[in-house]
PDB file of N, CA and C in Angstrom:
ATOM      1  N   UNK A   1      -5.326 -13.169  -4.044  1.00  0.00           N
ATOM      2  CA  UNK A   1      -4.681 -11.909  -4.351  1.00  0.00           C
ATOM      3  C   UNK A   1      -3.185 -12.144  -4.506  1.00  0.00           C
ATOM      4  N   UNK A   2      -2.318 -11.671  -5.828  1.00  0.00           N
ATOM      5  CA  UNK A   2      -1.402 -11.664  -6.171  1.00  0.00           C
ATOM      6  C   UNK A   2      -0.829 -10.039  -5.757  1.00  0.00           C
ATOM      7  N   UNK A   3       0.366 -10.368  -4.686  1.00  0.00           N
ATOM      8  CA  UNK A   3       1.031  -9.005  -4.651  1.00  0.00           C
ATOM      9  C   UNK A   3       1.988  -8.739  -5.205  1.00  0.00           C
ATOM     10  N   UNK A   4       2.794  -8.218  -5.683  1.00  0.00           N
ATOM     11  CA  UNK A   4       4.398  -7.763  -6.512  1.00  0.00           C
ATOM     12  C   UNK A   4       4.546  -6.597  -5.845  1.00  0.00           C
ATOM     13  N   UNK A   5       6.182  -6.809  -5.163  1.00  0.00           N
ATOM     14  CA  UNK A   5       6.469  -5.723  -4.261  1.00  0.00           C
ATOM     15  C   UNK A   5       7.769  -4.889  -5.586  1.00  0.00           C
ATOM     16  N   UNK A   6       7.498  -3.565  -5.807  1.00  0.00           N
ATOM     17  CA  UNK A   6       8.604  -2.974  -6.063  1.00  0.00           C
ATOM     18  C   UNK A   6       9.733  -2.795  -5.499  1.00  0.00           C
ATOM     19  N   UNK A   7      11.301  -2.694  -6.256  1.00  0.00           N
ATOM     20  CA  UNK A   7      12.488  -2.442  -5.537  1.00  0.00           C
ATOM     21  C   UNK A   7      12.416  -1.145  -4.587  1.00  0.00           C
ATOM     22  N   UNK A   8      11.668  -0.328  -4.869  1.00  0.00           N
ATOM     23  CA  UNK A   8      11.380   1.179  -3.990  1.00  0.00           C
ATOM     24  C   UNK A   8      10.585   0.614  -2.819  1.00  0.00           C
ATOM     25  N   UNK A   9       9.239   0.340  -3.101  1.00  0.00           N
ATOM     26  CA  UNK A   9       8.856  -0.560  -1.852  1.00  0.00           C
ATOM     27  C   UNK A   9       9.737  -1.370  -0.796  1.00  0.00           C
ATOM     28  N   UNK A  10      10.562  -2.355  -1.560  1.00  0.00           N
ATOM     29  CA  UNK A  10      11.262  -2.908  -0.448  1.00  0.00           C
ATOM     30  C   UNK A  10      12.231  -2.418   0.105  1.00  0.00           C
ATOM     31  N   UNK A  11      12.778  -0.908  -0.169  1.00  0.00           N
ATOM     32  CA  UNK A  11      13.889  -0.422   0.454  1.00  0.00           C
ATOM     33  C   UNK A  11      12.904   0.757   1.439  1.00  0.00           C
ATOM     34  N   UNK A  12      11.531   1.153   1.257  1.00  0.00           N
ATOM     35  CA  UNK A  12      11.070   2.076   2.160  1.00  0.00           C
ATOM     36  C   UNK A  12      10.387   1.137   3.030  1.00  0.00           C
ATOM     37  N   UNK A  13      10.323  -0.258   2.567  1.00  0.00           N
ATOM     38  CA  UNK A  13      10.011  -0.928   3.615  1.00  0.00           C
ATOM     39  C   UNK A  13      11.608  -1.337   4.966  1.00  0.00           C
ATOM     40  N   UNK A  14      12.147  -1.400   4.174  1.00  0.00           N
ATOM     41  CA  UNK A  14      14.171  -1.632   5.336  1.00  0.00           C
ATOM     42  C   UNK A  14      14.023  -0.632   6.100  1.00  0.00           C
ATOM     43  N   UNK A  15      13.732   0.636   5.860  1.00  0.00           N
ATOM     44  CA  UNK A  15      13.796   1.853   6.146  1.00  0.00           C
ATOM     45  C   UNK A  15      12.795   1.772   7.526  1.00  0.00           C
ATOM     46  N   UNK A  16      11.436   1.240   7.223  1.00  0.00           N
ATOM     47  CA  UNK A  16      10.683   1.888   8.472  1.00  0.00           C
ATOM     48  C   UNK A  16      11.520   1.171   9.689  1.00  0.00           C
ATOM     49  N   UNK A  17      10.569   1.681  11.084  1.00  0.00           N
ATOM     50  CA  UNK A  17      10.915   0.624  12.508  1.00  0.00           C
ATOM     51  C   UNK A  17      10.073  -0.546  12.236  1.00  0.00           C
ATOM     52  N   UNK A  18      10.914  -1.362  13.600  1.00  0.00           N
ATOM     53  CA  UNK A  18      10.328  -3.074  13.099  1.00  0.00           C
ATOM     54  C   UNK A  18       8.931  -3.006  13.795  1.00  0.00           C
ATOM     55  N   UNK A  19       8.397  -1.844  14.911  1.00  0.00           N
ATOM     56  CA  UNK A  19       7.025  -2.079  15.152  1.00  0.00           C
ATOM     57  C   UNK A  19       5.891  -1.790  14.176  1.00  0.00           C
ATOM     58  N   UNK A  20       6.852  -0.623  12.470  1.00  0.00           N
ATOM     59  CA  UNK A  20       5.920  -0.093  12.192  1.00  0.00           C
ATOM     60  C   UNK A  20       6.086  -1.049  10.836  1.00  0.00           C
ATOM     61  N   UNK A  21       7.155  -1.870  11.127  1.00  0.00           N
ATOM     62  CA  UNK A  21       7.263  -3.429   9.579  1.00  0.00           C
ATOM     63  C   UNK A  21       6.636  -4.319   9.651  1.00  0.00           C
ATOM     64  N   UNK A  22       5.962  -4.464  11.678  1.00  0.00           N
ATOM     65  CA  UNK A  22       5.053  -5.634  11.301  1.00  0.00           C
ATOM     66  C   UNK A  22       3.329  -4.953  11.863  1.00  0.00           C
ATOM     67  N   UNK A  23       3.398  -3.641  11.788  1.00  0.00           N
ATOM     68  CA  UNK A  23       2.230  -3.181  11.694  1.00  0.00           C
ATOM     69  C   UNK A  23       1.511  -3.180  10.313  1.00  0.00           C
ATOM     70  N   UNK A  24       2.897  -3.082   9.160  1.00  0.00           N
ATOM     71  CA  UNK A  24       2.734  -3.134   7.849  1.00  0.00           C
ATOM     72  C   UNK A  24       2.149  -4.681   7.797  1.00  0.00           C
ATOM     73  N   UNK A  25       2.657  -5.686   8.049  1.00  0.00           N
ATOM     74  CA  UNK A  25       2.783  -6.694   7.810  1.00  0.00           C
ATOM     75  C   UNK A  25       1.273  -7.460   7.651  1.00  0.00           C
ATOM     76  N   UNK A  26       0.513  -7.031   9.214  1.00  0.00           N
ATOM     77  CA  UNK A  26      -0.947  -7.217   9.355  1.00  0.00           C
ATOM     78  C   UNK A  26      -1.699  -6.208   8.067  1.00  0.00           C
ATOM     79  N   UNK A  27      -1.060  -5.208   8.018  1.00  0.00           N
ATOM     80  CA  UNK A  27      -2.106  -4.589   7.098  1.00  0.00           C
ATOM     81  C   UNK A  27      -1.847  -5.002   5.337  1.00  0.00           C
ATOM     82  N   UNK A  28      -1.340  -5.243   5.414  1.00  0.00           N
ATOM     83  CA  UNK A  28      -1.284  -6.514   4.202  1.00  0.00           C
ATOM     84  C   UNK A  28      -1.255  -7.995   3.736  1.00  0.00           C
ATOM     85  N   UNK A  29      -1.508  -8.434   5.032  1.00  0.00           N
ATOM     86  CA  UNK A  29      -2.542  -9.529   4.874  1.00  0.00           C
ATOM     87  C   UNK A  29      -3.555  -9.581   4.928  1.00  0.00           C
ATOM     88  N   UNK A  30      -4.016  -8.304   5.773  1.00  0.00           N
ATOM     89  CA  UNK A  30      -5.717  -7.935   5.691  1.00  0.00           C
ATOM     90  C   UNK A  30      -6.261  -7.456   4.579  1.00  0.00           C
ATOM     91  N   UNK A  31      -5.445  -6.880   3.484  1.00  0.00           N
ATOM     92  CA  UNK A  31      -5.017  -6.358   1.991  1.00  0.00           C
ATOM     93  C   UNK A  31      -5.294  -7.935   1.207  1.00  0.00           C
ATOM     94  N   UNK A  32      -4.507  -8.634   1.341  1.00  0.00           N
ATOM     95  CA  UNK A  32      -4.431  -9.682   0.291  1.00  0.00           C
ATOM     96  C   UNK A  32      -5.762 -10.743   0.392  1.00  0.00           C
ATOM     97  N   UNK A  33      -6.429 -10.310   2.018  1.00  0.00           N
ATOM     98  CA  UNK A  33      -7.618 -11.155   1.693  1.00  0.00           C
ATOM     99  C   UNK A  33      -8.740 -10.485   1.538  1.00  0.00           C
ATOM    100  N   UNK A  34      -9.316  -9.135   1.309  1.00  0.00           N
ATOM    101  CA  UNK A  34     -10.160  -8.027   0.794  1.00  0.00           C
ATOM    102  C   UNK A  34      -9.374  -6.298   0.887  1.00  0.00           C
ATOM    103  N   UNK A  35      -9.017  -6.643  -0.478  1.00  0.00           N
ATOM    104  CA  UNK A  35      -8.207  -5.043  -1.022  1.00  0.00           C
ATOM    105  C   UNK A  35      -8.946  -3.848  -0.271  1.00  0.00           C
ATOM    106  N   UNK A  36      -9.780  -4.053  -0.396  1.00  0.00           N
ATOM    107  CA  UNK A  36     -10.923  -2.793  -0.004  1.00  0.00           C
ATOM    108  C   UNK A  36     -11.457  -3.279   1.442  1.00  0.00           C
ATOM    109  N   UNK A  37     -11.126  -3.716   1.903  1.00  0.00           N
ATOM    110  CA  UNK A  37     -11.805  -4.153   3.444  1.00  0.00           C
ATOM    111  C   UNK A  37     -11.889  -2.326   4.108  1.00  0.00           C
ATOM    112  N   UNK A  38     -12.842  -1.957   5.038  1.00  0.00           N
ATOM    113  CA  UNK A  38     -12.744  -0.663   5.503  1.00  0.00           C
ATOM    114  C   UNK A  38     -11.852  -0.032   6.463  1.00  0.00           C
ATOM    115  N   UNK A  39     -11.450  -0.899   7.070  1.00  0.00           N
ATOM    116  CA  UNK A  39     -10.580  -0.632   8.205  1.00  0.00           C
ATOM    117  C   UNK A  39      -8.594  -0.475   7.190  1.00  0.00           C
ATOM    118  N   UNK A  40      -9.083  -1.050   5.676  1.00  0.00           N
ATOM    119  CA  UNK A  40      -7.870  -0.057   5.255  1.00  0.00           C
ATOM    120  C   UNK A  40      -8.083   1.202   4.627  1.00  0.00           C
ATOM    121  N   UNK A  41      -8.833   1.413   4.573  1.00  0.00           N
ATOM    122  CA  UNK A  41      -9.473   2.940   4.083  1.00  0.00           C
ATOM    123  C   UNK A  41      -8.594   2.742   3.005  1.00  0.00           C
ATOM    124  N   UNK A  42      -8.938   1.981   2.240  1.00  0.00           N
ATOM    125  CA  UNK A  42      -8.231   1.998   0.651  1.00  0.00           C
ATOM    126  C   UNK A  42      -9.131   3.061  -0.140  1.00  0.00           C
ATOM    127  N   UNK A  43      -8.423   4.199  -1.148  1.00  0.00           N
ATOM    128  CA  UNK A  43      -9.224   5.016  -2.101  1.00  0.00           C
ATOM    129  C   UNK A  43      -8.334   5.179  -2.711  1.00  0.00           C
ATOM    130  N   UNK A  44      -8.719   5.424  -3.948  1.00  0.00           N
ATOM    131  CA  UNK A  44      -8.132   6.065  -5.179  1.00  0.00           C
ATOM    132  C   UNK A  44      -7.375   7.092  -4.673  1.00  0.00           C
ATOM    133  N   UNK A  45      -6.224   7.423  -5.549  1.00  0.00           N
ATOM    134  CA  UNK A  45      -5.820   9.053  -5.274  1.00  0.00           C
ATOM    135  C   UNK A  45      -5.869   9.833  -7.136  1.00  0.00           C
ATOM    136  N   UNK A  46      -5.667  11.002  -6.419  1.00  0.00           N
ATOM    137  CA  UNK A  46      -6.484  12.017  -7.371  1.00  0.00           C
ATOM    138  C   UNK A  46      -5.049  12.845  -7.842  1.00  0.00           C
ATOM    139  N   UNK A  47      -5.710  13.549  -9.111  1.00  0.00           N
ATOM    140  CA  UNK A  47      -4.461  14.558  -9.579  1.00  0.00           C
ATOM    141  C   UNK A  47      -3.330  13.801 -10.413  1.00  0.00           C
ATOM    142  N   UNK A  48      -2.009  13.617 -10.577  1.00  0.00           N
ATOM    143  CA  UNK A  48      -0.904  13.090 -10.756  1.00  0.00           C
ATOM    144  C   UNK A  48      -0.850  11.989 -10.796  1.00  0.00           C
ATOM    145  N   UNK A  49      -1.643  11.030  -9.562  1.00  0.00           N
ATOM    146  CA  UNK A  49      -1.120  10.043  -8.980  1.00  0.00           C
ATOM    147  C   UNK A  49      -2.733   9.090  -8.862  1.00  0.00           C
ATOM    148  N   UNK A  50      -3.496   9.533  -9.842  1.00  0.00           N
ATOM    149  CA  UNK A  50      -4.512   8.947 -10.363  1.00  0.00           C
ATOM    150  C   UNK A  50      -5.010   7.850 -10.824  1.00  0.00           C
ATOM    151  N   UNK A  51      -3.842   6.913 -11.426  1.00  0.00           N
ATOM    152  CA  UNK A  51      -4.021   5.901 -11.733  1.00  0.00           C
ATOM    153  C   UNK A  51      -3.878   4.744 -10.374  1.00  0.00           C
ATOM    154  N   UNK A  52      -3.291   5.363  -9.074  1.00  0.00           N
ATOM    155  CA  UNK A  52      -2.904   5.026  -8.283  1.00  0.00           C
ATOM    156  C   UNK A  52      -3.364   4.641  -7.148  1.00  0.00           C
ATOM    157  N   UNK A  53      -3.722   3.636  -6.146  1.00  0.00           N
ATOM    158  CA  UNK A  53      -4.472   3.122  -5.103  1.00  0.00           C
ATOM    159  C   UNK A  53      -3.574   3.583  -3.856  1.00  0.00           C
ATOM    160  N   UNK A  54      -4.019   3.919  -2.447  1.00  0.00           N
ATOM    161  CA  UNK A  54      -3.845   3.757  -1.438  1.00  0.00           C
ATOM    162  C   UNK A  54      -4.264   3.074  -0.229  1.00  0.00           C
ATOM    163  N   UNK A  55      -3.905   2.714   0.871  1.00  0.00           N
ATOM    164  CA  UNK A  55      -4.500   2.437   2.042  1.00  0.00           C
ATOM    165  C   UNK A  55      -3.412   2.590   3.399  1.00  0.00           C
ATOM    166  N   UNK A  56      -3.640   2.593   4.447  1.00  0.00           N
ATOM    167  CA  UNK A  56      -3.390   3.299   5.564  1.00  0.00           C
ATOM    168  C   UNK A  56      -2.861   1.846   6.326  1.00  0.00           C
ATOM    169  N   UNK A  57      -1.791   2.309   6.967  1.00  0.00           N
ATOM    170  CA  UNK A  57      -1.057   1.568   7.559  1.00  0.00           C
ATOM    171  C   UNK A  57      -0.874   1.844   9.215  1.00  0.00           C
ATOM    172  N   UNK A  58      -0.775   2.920   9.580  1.00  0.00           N
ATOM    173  CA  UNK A  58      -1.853   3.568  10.633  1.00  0.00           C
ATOM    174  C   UNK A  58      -1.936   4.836  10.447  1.00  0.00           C
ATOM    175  N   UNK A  59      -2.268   5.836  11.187  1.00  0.00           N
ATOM    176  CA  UNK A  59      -2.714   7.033  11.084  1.00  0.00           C
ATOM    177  C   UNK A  59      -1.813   8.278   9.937  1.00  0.00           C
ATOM    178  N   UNK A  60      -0.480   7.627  10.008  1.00  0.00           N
ATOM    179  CA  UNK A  60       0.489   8.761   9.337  1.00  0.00           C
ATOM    180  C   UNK A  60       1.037   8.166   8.402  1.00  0.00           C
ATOM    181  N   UNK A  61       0.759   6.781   8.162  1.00  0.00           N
ATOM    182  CA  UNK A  61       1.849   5.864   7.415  1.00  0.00           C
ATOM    183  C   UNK A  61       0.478   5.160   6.349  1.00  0.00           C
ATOM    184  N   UNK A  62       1.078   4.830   4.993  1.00  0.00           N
ATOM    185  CA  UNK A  62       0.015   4.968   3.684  1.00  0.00           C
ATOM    186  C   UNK A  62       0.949   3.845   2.582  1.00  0.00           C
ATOM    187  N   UNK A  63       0.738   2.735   2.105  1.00  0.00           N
ATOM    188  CA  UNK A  63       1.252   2.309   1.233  1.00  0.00           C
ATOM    189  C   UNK A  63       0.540   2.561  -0.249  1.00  0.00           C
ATOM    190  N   UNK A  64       1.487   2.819  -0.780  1.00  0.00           N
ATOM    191  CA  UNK A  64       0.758   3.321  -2.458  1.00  0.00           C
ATOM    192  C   UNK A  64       1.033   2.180  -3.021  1.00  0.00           C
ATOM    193  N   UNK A  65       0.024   1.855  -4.575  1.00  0.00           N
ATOM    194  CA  UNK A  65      -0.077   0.562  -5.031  1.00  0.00           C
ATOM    195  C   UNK A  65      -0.971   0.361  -6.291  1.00  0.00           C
ATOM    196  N   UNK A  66      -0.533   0.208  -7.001  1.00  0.00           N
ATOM    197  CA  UNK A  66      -1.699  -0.113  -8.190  1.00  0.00           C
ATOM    198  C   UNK A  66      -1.954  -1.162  -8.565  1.00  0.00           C
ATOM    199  N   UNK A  67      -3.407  -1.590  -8.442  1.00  0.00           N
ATOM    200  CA  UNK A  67      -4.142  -2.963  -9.288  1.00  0.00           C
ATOM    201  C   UNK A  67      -3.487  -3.040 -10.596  1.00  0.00           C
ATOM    202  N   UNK A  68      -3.328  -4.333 -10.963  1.00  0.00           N
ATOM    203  CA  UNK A  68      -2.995  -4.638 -12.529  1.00  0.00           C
ATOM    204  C   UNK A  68      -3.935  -5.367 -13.375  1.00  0.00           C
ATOM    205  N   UNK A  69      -5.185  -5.133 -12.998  1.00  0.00           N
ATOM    206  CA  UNK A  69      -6.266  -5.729 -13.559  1.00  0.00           C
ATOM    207  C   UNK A  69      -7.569  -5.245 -13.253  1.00  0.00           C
ATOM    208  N   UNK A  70      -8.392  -5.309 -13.805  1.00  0.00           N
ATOM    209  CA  UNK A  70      -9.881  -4.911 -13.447  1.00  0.00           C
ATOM    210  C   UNK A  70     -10.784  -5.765 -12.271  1.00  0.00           C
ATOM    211  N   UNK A  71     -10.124  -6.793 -12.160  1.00  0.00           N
ATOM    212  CA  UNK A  71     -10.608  -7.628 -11.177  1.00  0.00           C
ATOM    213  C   UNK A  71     -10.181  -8.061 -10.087  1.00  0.00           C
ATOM    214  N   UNK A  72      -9.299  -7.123 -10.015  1.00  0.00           N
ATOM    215  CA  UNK A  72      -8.366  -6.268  -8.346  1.00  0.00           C
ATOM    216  C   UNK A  72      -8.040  -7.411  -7.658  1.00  0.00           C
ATOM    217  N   UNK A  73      -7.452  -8.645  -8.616  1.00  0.00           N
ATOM    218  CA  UNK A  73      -6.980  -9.585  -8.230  1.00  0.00           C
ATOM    219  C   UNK A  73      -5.064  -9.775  -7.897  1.00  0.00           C
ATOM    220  N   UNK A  74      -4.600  -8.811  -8.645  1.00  0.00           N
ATOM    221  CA  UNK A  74      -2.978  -8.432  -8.616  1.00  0.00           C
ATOM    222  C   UNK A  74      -3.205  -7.233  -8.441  1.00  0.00           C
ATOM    223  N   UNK A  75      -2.134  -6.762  -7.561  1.00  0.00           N
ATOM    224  CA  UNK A  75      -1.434  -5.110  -7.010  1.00  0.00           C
ATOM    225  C   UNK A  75       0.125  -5.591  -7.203  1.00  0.00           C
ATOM    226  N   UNK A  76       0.738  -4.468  -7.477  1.00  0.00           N
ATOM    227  CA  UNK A  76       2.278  -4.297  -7.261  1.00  0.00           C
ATOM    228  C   UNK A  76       1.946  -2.942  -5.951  1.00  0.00           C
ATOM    229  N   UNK A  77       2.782  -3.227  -4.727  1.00  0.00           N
ATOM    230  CA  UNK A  77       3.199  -2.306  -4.098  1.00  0.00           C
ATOM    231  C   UNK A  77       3.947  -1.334  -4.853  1.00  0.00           C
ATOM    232  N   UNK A  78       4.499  -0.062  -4.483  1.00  0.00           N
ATOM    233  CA  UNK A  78       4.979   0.626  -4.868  1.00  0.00           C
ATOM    234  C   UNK A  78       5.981   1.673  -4.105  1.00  0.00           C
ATOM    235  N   UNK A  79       5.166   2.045  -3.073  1.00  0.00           N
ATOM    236  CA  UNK A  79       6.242   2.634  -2.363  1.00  0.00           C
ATOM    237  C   UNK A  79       5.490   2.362  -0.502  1.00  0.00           C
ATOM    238  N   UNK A  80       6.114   2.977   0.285  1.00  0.00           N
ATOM    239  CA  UNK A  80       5.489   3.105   1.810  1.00  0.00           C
ATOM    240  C   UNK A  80       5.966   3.582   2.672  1.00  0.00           C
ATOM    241  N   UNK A  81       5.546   4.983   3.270  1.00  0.00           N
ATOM    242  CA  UNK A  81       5.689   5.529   3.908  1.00  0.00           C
ATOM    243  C   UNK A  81       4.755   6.869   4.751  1.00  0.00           C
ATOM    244  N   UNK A  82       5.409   8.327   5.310  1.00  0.00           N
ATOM    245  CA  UNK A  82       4.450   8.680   5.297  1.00  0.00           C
ATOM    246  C   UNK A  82       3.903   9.518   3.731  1.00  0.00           C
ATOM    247  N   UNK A  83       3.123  10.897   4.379  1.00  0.00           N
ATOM    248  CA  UNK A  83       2.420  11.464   3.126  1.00  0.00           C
ATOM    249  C   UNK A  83       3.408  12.367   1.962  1.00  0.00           C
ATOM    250  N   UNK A  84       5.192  11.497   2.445  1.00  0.00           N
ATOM    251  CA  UNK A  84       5.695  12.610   1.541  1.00  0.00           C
ATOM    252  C   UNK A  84       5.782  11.395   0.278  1.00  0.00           C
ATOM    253  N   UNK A  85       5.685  10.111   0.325  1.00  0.00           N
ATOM    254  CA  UNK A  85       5.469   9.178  -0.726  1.00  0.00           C
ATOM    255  C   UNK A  85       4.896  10.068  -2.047  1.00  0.00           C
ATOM    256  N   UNK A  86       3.232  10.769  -1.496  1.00  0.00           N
ATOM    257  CA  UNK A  86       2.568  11.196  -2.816  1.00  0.00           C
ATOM    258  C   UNK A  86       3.319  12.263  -3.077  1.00  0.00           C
ATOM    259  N   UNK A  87       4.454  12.977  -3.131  1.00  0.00           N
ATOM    260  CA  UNK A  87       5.372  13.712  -3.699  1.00  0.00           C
ATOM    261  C   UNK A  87       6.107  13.398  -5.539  1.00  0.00           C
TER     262      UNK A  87
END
């Protein structure tokens, strides 16, 4: 798995706390070795932001992200935070 972090990503990543940068941290390595593993509750999102993937970082906190291929081998991050991201 190929990740590409956006410039927005890496500044809402500066932004969080460092317990919740390396809570991120596990949940994207658990990301880069099955995108869809269950325990990230990765799903599509709907409406607007449709073309767009999520998964859960813990209960309040959600990194958004879109595959760049059909074979959900590359994601670019995109942004991360909580649910005001899908804004």
């Amino acid at each position: 798995m190929t990740i590409y972090y956006s410039p927005r990503f890496q500044r809402s990543y500066k932004r969080l706390d460092p317990q919740l940068q390396k809570a991120s941290e596990k949940r994207v390595a658990l990301f880069r070795s099955d995108p869809l593993d269950q325990r990230l509750d990765t799903h599509r999102l709907h409406g607007k932001l449709k073309a767009y993937w999520s998964f859960s970082v813990d209960s309040r906190h959600r990194a958004l992200f879109e595959f760049l291929n059909a074979s959900k081998d590359e994601a670019i991050f995109l942004d991360i935070g909580n649910h005001s991201l899908y804004q």
